[in-house]
Protein backbone atom coordinates (compact mmCIF):
# COMPACT_ATOMS: atom_id res chain seq x y z
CA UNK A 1 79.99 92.30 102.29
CA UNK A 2 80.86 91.29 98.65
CA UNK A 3 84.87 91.42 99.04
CA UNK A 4 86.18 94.76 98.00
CA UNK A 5 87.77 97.29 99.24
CA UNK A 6 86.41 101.12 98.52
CA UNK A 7 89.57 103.25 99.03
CA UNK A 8 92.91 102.91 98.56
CA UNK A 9 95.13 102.61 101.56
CA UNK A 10 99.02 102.12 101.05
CA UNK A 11 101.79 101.86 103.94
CA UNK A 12 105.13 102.72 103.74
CA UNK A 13 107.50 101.04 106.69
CA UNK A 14 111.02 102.96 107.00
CA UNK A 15 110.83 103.28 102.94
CA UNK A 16 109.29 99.40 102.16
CA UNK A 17 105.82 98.97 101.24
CA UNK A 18 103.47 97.10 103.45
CA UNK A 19 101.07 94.81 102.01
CA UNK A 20 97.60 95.16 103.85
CA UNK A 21 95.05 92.18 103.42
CA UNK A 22 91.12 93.46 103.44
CA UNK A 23 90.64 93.25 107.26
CA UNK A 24 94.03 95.29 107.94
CA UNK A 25 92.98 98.04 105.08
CA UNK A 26 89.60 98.51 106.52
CA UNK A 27 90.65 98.43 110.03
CA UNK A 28 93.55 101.53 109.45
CA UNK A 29 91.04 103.59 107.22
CA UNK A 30 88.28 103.53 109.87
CA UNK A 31 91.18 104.74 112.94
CA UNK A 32 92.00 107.27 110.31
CA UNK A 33 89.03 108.77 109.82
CA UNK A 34 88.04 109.03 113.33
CA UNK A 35 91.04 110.20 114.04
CA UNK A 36 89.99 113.22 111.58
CA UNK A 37 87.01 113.36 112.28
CA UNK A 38 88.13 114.52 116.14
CA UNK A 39 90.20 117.31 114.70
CA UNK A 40 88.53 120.15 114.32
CA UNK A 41 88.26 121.83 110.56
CA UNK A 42 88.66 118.37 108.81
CA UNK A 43 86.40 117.10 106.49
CA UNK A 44 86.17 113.92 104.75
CA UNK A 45 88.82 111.90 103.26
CA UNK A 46 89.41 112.65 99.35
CA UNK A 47 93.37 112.29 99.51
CA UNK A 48 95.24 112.27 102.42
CA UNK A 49 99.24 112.00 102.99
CA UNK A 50 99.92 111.38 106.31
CA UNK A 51 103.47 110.62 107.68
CA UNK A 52 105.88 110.34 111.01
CA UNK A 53 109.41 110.91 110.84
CA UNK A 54 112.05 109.30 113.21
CA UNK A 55 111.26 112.74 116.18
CA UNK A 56 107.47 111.41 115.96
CA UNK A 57 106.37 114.24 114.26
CA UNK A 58 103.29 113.47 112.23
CA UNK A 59 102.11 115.27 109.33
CA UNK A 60 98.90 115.85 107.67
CA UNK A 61 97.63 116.78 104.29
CA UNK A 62 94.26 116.94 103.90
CA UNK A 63 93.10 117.05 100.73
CA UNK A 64 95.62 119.62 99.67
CA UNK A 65 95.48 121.10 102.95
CA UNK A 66 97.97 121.07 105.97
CA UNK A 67 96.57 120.23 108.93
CA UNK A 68 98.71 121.43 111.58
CA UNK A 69 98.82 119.54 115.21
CA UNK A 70 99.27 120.88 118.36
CA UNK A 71 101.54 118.66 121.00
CA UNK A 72 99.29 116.41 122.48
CA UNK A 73 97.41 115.35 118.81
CA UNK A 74 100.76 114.62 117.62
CA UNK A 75 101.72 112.34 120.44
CA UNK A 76 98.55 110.64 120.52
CA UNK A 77 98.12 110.33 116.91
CA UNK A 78 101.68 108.98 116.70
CA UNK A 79 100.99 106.66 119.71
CA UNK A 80 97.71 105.14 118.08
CA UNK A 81 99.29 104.96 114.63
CA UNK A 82 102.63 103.52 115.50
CA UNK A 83 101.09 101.25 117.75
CA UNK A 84 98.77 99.77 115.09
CA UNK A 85 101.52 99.72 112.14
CA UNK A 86 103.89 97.80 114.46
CA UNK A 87 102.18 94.63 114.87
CA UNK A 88 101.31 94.12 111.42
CA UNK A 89 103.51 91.11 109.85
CA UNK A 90 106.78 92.94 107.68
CA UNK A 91 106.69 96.20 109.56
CA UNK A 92 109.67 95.81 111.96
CA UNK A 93 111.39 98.90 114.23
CA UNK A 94 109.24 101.76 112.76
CA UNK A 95 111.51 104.41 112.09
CA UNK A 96 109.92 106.32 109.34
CA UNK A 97 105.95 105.58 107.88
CA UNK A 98 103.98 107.47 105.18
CA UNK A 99 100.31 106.53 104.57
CA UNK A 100 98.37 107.32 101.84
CA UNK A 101 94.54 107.18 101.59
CA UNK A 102 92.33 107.87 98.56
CA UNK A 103 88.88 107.81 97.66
């Protein structure tokens, strides 16, 4: 492990940025790629815009494609996400988050 970090993760907490230290960044773009990797017609990560709005709705583009969710993905995706983001240090109440990965 020489130190760096191979893609580009950044957070966005109700509209501030969230500065991730290496074991955070690695940690959120492993859960995010198994999360993709369970939906079906995903493929790997090139770009990928994924936010939740204050309703919990989470939305996906997938390297220029829209992934859409059915119920239960959204609500467990949500749940996993949310859950994660909110016990990093500066996040606070999650209201609104936009991630952004890129390879």
């Amino acid at each position: 492990m020489d130190g760096t970090i191979p893609g580009q993760v950044e957070l966005t907490v109700n509209d501030t940025p969230v500065k991730l230290k290496y074991f955070t960044h690695g940690f959120i773009e492993h859960i995010i790629n198994g999360i993709l990797g369970s939906l079906r017609g995903t493929g790997e990560i090139e770009n990928l815009e994924l936010s939740i709005d204050e309703e919990r709705q989470v939305k996906l583009n997938l390297n220029g494609a829209v992934i859409t969710l059915t119920p239960f993905a959204n609500k467990i995706i949500c749940g996993t996400i949310t859950g994660m983001v909110s016990t990093l240090k500066g996040a606070g109440k999650l209201n609104r988050l936009n991630l952004i990965i890129k390879q």
